[in-house]
Protein backbone atom coordinates (compact mmCIF):
# COMPACT_ATOMS: atom_id res chain seq x y z
CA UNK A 1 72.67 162.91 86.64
CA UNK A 2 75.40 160.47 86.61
CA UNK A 3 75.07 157.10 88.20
CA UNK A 4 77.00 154.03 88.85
CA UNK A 5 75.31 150.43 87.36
CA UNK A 6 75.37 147.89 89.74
CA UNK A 7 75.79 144.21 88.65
CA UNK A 8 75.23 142.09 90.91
CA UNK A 9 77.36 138.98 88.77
CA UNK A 10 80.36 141.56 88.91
CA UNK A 11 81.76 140.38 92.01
CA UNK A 12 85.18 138.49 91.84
CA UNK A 13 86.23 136.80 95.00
CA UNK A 14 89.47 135.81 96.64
CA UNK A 15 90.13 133.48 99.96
CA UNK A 16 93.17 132.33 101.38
CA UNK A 17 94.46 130.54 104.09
CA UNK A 18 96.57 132.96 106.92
CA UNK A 19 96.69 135.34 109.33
CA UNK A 20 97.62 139.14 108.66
CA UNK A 21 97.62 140.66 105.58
CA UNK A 22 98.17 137.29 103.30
CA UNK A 23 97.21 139.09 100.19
CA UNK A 24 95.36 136.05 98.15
CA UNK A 25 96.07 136.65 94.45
CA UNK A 26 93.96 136.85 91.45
CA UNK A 27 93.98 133.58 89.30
CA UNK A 28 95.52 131.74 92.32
CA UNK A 29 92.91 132.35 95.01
CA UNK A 30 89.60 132.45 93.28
CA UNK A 31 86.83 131.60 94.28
CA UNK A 32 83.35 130.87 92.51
CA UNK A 33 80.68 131.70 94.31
CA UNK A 34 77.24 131.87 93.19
CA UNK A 35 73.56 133.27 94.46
CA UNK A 36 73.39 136.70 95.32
CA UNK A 37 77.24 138.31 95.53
CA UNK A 38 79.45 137.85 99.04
CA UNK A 39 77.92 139.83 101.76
CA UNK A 40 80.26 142.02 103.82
CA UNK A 41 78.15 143.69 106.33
CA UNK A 42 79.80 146.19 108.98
CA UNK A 43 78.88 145.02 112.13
CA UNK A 44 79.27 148.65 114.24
CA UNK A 45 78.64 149.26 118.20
CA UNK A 46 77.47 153.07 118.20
CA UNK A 47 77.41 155.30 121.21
CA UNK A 48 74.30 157.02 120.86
CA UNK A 49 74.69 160.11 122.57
CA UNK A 50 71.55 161.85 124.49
CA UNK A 51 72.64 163.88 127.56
CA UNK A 52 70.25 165.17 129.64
CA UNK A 53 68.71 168.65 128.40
CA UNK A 54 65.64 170.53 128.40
CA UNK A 55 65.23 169.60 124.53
CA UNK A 56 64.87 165.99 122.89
CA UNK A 57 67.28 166.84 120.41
CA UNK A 58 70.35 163.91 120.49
CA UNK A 59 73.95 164.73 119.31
CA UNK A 60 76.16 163.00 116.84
CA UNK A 61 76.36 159.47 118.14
CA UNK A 62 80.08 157.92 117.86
CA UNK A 63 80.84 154.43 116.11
CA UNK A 64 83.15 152.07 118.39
CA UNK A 65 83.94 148.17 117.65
CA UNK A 66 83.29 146.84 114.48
CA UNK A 67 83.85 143.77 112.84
CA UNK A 68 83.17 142.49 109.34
CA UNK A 69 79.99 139.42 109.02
CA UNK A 70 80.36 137.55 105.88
CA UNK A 71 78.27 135.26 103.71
CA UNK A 72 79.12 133.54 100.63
CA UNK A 73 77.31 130.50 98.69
CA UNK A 74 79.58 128.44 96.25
CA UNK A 75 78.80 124.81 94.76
CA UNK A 76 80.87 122.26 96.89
CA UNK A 77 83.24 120.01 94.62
CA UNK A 78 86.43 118.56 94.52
CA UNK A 79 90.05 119.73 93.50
CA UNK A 80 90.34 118.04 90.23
CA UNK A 81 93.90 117.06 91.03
CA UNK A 82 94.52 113.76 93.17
CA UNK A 83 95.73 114.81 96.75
CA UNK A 84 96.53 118.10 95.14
CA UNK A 85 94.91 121.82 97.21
CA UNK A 86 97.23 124.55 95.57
CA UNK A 87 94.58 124.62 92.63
CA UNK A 88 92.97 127.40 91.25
CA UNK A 89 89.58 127.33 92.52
CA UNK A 90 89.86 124.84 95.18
CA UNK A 91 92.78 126.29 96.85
CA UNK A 92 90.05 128.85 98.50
CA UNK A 93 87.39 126.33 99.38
CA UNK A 94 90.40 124.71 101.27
CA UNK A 95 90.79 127.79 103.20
CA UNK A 96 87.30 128.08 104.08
CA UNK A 97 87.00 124.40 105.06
CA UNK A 98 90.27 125.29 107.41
CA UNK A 99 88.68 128.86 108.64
CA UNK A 100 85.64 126.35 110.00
CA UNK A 101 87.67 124.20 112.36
CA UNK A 102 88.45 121.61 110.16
CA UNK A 103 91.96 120.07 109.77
CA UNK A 104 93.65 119.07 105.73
CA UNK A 105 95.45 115.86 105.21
CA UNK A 106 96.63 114.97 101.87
CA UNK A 107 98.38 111.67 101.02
CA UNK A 108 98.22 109.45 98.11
CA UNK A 109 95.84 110.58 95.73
CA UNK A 110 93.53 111.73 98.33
CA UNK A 111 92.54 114.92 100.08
CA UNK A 112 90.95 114.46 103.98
CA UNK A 113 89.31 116.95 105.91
CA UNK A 114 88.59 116.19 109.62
CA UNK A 115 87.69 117.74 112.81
CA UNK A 116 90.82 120.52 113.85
CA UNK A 117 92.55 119.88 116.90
CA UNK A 118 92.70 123.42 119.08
CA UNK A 119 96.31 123.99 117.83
CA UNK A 120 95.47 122.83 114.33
CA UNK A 121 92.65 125.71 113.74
CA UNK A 122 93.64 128.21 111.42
CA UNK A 123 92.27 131.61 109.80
CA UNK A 124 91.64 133.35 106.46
CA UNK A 125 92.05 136.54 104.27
CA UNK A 126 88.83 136.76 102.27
CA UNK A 127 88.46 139.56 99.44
CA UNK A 128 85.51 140.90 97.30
CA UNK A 129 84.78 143.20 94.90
CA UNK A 130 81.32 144.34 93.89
CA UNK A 131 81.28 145.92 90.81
CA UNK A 132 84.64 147.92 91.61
CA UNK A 133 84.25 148.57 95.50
CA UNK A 134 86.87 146.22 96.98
CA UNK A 135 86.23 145.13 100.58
CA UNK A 136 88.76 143.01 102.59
CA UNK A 137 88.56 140.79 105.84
CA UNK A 138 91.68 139.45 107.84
CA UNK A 139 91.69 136.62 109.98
CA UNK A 140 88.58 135.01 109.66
CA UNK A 141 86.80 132.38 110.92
CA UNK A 142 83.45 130.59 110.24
CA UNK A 143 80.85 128.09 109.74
CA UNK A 144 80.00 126.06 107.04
CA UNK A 145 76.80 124.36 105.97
CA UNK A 146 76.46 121.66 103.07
CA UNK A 147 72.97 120.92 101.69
CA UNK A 148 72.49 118.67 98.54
CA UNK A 149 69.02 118.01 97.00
CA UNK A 150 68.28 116.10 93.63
CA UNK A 151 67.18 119.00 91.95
CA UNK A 152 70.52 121.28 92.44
CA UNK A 153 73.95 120.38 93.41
CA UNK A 154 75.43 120.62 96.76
CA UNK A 155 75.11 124.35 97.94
CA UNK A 156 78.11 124.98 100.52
CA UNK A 157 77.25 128.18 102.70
CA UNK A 158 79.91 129.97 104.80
CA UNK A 159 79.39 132.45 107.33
CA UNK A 160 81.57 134.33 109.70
CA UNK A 161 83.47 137.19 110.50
CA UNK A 162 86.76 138.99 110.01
CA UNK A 163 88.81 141.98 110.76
CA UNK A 164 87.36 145.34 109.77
CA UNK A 165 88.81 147.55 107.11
CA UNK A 166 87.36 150.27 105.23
CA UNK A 167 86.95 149.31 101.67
CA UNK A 168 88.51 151.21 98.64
CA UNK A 169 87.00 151.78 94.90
CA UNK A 170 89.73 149.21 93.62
CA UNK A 171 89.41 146.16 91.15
CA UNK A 172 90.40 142.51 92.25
CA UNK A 173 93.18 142.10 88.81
CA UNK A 174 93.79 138.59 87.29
CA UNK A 175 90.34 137.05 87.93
CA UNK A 176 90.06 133.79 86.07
CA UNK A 177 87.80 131.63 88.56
CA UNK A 178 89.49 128.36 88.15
CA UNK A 179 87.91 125.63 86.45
CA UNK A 180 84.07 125.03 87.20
CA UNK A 181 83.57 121.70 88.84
CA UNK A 182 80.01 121.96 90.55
CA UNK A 183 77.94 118.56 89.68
CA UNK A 184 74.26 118.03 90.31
CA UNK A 185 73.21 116.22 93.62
CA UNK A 186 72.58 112.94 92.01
CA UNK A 187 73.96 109.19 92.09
CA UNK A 188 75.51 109.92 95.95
CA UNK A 189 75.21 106.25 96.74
CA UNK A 190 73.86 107.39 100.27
CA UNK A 191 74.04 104.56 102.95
CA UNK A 192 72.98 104.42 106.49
CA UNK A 193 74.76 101.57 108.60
CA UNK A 194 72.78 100.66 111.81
CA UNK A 195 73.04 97.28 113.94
CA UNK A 196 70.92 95.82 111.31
CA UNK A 197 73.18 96.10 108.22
CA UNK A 198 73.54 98.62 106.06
CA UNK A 199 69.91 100.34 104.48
CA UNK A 200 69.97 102.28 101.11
CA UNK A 201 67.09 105.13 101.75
CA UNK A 202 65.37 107.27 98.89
CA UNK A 203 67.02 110.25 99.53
CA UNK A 204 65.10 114.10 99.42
CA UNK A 205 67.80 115.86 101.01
CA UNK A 206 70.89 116.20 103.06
CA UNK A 207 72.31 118.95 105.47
CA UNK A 208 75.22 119.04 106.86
CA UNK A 209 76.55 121.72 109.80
CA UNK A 210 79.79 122.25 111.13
CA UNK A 211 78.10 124.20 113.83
CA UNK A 212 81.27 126.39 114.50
CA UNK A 213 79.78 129.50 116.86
CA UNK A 214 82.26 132.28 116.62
CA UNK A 215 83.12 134.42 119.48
CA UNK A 216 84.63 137.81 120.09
CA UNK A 217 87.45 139.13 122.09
CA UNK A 218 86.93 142.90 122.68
CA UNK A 219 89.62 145.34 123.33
CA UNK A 220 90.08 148.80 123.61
CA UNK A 221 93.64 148.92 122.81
CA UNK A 222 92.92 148.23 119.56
CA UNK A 223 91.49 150.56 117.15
CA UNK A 224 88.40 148.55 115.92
CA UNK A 225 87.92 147.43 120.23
CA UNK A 226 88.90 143.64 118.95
CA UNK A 227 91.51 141.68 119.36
CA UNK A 228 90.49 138.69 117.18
CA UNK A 229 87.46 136.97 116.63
CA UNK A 230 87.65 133.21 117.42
CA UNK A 231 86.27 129.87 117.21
CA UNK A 232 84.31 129.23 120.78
CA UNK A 233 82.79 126.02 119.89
CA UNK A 234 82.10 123.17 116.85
CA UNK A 235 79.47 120.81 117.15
CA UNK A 236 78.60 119.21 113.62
CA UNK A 237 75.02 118.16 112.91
CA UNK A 238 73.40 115.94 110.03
CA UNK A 239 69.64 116.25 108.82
CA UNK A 240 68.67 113.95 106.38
CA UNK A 241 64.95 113.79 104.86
CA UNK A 242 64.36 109.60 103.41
CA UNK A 243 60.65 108.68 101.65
CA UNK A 244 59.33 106.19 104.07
CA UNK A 245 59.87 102.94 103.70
CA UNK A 246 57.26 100.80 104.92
CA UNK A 247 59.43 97.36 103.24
CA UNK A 248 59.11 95.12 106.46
CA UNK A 249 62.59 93.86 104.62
CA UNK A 250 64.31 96.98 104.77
CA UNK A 251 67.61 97.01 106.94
CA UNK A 252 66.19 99.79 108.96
CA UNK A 253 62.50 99.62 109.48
CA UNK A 254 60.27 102.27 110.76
CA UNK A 255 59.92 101.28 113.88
CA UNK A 256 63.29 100.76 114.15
CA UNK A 257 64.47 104.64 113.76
CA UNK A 258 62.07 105.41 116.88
CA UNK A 259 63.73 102.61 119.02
CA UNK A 260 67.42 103.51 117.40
CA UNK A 261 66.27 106.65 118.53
CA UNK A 262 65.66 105.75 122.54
CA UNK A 263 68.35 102.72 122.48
CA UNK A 264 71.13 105.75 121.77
CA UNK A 265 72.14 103.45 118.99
CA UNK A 266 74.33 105.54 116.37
CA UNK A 267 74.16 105.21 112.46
CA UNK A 268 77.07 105.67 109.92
CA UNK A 269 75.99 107.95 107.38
CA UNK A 270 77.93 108.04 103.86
CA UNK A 271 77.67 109.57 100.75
CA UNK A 272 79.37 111.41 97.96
CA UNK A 273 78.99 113.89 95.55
CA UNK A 274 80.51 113.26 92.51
CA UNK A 275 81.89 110.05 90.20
CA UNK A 276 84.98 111.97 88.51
CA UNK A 277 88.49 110.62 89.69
CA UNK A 278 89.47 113.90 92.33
CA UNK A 279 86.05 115.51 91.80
CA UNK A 280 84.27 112.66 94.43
CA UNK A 281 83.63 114.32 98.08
CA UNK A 282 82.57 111.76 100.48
CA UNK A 283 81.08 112.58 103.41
CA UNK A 284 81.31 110.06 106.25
CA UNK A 285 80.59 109.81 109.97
CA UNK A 286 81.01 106.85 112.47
CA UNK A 287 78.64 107.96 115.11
CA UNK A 288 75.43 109.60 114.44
CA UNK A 289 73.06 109.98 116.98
CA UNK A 290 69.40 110.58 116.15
CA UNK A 291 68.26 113.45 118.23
CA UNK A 292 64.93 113.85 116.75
CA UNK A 293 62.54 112.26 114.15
CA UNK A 294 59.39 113.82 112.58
CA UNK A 295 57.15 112.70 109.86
CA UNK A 296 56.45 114.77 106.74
CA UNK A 297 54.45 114.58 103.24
CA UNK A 298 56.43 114.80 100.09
CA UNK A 299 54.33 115.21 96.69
CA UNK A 300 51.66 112.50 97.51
CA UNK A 301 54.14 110.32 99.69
CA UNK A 302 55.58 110.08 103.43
CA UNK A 303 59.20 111.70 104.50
CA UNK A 304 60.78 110.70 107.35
CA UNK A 305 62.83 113.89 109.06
CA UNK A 306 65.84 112.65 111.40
CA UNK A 307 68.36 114.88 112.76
CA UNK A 308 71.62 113.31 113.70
CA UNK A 309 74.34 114.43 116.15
CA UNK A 310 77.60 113.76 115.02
CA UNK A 311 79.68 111.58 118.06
CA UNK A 312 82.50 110.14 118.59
CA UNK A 313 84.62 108.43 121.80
CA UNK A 314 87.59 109.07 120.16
CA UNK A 315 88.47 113.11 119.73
CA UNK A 316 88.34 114.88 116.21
CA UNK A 317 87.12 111.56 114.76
CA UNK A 318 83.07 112.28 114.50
CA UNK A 319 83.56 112.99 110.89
CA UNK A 320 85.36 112.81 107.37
CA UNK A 321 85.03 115.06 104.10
CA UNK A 322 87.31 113.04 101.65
CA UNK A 323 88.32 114.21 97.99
CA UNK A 324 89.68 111.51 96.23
């Protein structure tokens, strides 16, 4: 009986910014992802088809819209050139950063990603192979959430969706994956800034959401009953887990996250992955409002659990993701 092997690490894949057929290339457009492979999964409507008879028997149902959802997992890090995108490896986590509402500036030395204005948001091309079954999604859009722990780097998970195609037993040619730049979660010189000064926590975690929700525009003049999927709404949010600090000397005490909390009073929150000259991501926001705070137990000592909102007065401000 003949059989096709399927490895799982065989899976090659390709993102870049555009709308249409964009056609990333091979050795230009990689993409390293890691975990299990990408995840194209046909998202069908089906008309299930059960007129009324005297037998329970249904008929052959019919699919209708469909739409590709996509996951993918890759290790956030930076370009490796100063203020430079077009690089082999990064030039696809640029497009994904764009494809999740986020605007690109890059200017002396240094790469800045920031909250996309409604005429700045943009779309993506995003190809895989599995082990020689090519699938391909047009004009995508996403979400994207960062989470960094000491014992790993900083995961970057990107979901969304994308024009359906049928996919084709073809190979994704000229492959190379760029250079690997992933870095463990360590040395992020985390700092939240408060009314009180500026505090220095013991850090067990970070996550970071975009908190894009895509949307759907359905119609039946088209022959997969879309016209384009779209980005409806972003609202970014920030959980952060710090060992309790019961130092009545600390810049933020206990107490004073619970009456932060009530008072509305917003924290800067800054840290970066990364020491390397154009490998250093900093993450930075201005406003961040606690919205809730919960106590947990980490291996024989007390986590605090605060979830921020990420604010701003000023539009497309609330945040920063700088490479520099």
């Amino acid at each position: 009986m003949a059989f096709t092997l399927s490895r799982r690490i065989i899976s090659p894949t390709l993102v870049k910014t555009g709308t249409g057929s964009t056609s990333p290339t091979g050795g230009t457009d990689d993409l390293l992802t890691t975990g299990n492979p990408i995840k194209f999964t046909p998202n069908v409507s089906f008309v299930n088809i059960r007129h009324h008879t005297s037998s329970f028997t249904k008929r052959v149902g019919i699919p209708a819209r469909r739409v590709w959802d996509i996951a993918l997992e890759f290790y956030m890090a930076g370009s490796g050139g100063a203020g430079t995108t077009a690089i082999n490896g990064f030039a696809s986590i640029d497009a994904l950063l764009k494809a999740a509402a986020m605007n690109r500036a890059a200017a002396s030395g240094t790469i800045t990603y920031t909250p996309a204005t409604m005429a700045q948001l943009t779309k993506c091309e995003i190809w895989n192979e599995n082990h020689g079954v090519l699938h391909k999604a047009q004009n995508a859009v996403g979400n994207i959430v960062f989470e960094g722990v000491p014992t790993d780097g900083m995961k970057a998970t990107w979901t969304g969706q994308g024009d359906y195609a049928e996919p084709t037993v073809a190979a994704v040619s000229g492959f190379t994956g760029g250079t690997d730049r992933a870095q463990p979660f360590l040395n992020i010189a985390g700092t939240v800034t408060s009314t009180s000064g500026t505090y220095t926590p013991v850090v067990s975690r970070v996550r970071w959401d975009r908190g894009v929700r895509v949307s759907e525009v359905e119609d039946a003049n088209s022959s997969t009953g879309l016209k384009e999927v779209f980005i409806e709404d972003a609202e970014p949010t920030m959980s952060v887990s710090f060992a309790l600090d019961s130092d009545a000397s600390a810049a933020i005490t206990y107490a004073e996250w619970y009456a932060d909390w009530l008072a509305k009073t917003t924290h800067d929150f800054t840290f970066t992955l990364g020491t390397a000259t154009a490998n250093r991501v900093q993450f930075a926001t201005v406003q961040a409002q606690i919205q809730r705070l919960s106590l947990a137990e980490g291996r024989g000592y007390n986590l605090i659990n605060i979830d921020y909102g990420v604010t701003h007065t000023t539009n497309e401000t609330e945040f920063s993701i700088k490479i520099f």
